[in-house]
C-alpha atoms as a PDB file:
ATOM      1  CA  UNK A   1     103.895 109.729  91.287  1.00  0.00           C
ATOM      2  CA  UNK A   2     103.344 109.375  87.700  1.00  0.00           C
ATOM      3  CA  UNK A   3     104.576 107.285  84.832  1.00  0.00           C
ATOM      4  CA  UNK A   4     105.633 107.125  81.847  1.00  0.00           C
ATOM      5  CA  UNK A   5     105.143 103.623  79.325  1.00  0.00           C
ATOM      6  CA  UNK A   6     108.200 102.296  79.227  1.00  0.00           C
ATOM      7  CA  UNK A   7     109.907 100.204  75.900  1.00  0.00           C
ATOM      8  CA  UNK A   8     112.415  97.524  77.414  1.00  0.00           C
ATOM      9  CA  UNK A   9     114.041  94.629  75.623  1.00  0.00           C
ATOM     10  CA  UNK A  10     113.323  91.065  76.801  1.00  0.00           C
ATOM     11  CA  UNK A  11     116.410  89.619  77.606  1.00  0.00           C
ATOM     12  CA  UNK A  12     115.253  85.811  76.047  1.00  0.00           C
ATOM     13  CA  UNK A  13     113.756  86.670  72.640  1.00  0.00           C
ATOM     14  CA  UNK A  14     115.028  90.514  72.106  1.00  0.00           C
ATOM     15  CA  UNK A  15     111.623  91.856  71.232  1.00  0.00           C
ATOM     16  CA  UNK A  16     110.561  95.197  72.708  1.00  0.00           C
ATOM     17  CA  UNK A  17     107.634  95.478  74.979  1.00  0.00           C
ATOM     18  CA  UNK A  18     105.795  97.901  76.852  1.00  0.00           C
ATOM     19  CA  UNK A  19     105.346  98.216  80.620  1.00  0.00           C
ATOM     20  CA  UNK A  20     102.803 100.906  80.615  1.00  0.00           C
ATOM     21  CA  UNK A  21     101.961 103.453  83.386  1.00  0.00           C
ATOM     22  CA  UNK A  22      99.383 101.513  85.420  1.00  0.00           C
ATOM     23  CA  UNK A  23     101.491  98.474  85.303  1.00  0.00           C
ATOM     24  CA  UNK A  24     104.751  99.834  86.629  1.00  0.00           C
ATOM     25  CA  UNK A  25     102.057 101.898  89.255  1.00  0.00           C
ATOM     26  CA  UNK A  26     100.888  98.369  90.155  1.00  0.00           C
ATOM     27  CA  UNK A  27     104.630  97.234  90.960  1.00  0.00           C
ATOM     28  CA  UNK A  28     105.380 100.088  92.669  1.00  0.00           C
ATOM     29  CA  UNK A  29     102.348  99.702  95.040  1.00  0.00           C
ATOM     30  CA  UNK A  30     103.235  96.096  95.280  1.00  0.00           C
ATOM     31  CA  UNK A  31     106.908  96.545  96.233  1.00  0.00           C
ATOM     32  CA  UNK A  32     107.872  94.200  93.129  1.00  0.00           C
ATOM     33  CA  UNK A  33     110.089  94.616  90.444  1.00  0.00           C
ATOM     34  CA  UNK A  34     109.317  95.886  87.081  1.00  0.00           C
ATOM     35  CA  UNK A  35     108.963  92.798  84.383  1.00  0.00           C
ATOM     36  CA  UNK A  36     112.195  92.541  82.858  1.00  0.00           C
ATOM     37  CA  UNK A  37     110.707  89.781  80.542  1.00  0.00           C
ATOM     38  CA  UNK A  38     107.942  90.130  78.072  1.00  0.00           C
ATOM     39  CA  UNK A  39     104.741  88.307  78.801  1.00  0.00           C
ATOM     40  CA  UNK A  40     105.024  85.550  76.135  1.00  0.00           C
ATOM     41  CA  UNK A  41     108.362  84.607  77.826  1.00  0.00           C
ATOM     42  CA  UNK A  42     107.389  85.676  81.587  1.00  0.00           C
ATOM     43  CA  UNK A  43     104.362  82.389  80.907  1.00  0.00           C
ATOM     44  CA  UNK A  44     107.298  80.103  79.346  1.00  0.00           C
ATOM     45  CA  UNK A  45     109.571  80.487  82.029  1.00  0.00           C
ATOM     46  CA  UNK A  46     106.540  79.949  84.319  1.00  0.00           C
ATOM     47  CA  UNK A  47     104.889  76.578  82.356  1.00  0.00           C
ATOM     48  CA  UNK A  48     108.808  75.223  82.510  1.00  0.00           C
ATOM     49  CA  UNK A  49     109.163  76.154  86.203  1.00  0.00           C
ATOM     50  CA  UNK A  50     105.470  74.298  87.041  1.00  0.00           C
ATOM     51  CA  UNK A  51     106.034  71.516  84.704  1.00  0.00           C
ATOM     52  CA  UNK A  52     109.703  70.790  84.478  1.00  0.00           C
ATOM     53  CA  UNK A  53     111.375  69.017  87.732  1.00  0.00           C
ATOM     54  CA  UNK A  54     108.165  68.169  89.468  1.00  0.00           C
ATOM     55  CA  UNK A  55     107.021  65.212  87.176  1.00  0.00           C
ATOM     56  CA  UNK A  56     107.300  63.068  89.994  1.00  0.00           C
ATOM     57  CA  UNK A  57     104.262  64.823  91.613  1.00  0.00           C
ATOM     58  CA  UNK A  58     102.438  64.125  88.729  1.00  0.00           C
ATOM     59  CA  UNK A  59     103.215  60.474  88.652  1.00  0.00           C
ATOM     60  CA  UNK A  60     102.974  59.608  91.764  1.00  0.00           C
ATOM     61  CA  UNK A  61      99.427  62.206  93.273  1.00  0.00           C
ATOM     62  CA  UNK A  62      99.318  62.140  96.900  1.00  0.00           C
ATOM     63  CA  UNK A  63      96.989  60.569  98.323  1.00  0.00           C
ATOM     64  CA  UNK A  64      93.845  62.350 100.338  1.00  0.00           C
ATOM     65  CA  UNK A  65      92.773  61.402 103.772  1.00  0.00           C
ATOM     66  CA  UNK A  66      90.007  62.299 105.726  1.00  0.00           C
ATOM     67  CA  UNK A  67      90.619  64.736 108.482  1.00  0.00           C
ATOM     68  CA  UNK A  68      90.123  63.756 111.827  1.00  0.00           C
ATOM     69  CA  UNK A  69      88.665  66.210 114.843  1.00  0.00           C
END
């Protein structure tokens, strides 16, 4: 199948981007969707998600025992 570069708008900051050809190929193979988010935004959303709510992990480490056999 081939592709064409595509020119979507990011829904959070309304700048175009482009998904090119090998990208969208990449999804395809992959079974995911296409990013509907720019990259800038896509690594926001992802430093929010991995820092935000799960400060108590940070405070509070677990603690690392040995394994037994």
């Amino acid at each position: 199948m081939s592709y064409q570069d595509k020119h979507p708008t990011c829904p959070d900051c309304s700048r175009s981007f482009i998904i090119n050809a090998q990208e969208q190929g990449l999804c395809g193979e992959l079974g995911y969707d296409e990013p509907k988010r720019c990259r800038t935004c896509r690594q926001s959303r992802e430093d929010a998600r991995r820092h935000g709510g799960s400060d108590r992990y940070l405070a509070h480490p677990r603690e690392l025992l040995a394994a037994t056999v």
